[in-house]
C-alpha atoms as a PDB file:
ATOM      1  CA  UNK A   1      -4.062  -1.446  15.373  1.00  0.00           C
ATOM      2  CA  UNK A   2      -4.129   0.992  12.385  1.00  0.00           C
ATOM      3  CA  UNK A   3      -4.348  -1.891   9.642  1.00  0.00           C
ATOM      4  CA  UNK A   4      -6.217  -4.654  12.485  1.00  0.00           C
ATOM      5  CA  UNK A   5      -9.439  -6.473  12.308  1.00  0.00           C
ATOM      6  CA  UNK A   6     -12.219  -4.541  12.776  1.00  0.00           C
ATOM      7  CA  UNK A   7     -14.813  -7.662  12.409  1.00  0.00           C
ATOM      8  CA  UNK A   8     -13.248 -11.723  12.821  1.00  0.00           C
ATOM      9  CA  UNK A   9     -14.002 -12.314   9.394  1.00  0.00           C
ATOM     10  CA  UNK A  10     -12.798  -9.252   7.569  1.00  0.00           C
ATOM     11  CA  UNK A  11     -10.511 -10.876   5.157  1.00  0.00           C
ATOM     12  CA  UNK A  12      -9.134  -7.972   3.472  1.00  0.00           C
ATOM     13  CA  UNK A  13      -7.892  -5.927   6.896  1.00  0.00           C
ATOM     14  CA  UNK A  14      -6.494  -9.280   7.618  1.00  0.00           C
ATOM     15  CA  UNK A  15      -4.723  -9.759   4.634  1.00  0.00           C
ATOM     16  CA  UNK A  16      -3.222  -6.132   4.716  1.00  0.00           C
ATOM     17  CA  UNK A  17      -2.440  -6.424   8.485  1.00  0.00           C
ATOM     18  CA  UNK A  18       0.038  -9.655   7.120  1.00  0.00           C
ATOM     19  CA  UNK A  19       1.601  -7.317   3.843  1.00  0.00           C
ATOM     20  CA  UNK A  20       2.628  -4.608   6.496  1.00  0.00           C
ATOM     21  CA  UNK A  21       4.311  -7.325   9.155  1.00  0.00           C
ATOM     22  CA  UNK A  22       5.921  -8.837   6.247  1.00  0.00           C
ATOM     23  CA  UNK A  23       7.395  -5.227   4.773  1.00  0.00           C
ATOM     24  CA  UNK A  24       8.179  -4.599   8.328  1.00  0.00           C
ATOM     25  CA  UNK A  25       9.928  -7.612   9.152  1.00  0.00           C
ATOM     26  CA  UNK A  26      11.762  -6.927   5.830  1.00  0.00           C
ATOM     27  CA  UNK A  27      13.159  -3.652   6.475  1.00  0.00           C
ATOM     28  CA  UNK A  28      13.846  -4.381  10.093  1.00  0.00           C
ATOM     29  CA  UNK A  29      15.977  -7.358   8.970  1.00  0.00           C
ATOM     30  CA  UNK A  30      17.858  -5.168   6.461  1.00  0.00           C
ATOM     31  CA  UNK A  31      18.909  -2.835   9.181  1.00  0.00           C
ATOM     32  CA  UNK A  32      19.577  -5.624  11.687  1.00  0.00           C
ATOM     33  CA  UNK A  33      20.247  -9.042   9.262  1.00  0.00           C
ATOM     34  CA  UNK A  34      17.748 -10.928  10.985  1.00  0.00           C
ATOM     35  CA  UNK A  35      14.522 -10.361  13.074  1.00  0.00           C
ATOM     36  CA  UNK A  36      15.325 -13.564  16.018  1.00  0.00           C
ATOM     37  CA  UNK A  37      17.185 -11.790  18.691  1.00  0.00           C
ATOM     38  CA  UNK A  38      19.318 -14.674  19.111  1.00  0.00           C
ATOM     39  CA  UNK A  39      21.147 -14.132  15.840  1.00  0.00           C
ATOM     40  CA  UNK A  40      20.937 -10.717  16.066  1.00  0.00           C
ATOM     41  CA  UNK A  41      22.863 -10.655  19.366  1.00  0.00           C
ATOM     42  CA  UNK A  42      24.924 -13.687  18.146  1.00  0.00           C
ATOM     43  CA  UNK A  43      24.404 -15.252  21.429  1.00  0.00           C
ATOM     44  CA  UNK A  44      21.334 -16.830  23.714  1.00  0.00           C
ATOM     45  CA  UNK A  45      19.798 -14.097  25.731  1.00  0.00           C
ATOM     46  CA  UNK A  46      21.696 -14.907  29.095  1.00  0.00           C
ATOM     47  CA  UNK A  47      24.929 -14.825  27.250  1.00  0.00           C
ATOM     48  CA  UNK A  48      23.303 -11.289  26.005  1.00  0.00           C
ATOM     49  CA  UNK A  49      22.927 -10.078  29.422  1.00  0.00           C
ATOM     50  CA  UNK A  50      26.162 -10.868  30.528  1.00  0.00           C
ATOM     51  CA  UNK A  51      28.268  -9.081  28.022  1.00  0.00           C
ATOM     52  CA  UNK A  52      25.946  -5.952  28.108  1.00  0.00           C
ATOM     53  CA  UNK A  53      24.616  -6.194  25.037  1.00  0.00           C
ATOM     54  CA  UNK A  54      20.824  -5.057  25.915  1.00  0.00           C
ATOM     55  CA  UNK A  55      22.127  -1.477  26.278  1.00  0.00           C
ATOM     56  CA  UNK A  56      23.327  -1.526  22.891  1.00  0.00           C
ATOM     57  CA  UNK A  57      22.276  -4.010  20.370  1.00  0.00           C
ATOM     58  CA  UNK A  58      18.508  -4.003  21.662  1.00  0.00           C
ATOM     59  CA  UNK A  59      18.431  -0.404  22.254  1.00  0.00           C
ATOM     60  CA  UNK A  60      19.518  -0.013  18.815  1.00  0.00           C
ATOM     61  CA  UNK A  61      16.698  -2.303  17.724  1.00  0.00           C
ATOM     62  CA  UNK A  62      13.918  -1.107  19.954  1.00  0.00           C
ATOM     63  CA  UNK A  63      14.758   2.580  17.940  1.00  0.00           C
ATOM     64  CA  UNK A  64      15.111   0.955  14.473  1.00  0.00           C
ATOM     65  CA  UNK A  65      12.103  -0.674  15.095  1.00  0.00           C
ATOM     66  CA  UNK A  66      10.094   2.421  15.818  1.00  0.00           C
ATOM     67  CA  UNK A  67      11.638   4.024  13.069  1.00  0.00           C
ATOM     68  CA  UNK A  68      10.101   1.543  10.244  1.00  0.00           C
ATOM     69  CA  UNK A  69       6.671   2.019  12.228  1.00  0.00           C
ATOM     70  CA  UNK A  70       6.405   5.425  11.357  1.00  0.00           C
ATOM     71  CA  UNK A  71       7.704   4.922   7.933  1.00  0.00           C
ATOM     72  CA  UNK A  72       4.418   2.698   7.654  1.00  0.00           C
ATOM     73  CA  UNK A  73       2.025   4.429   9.115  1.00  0.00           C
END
């Protein structure tokens, strides 16, 4: 919301809005080695919730994820 739109045709906010998901998808996938959950967990998301892994793979990503937001903001 920081770095949104303000107006639909504001082309700069928009283009800054796209550098910052692109640095954040970055350094999330350097902590993590990808940003799709699926090869993150390496396993579909039922197969996730069967061995448990929510409570520790996502919970890891969920923090590392706020983490890199406040490093950009």
């Amino acid at each position: 919301m920081k770095y949104g739109k303000s107006e639909f045709d504001d082309a700069e906010s928009h283009e800054k809005t796209y550098k910052m998901i692109d640095k954040f998808c970055e350094m999330f996938t350097e902590r993590n080695g990808s940003i799709i959950c699926r090869e993150i967990l390496g396993c579909d998301l039922t197969t996730a919730k069967e061995r448990g892994l929510f409570g520790t793979v996502c919970k890891k990503c969920v923090r590392d994820a706020a983490e890199i937001v406040e490093e950009l903001l």
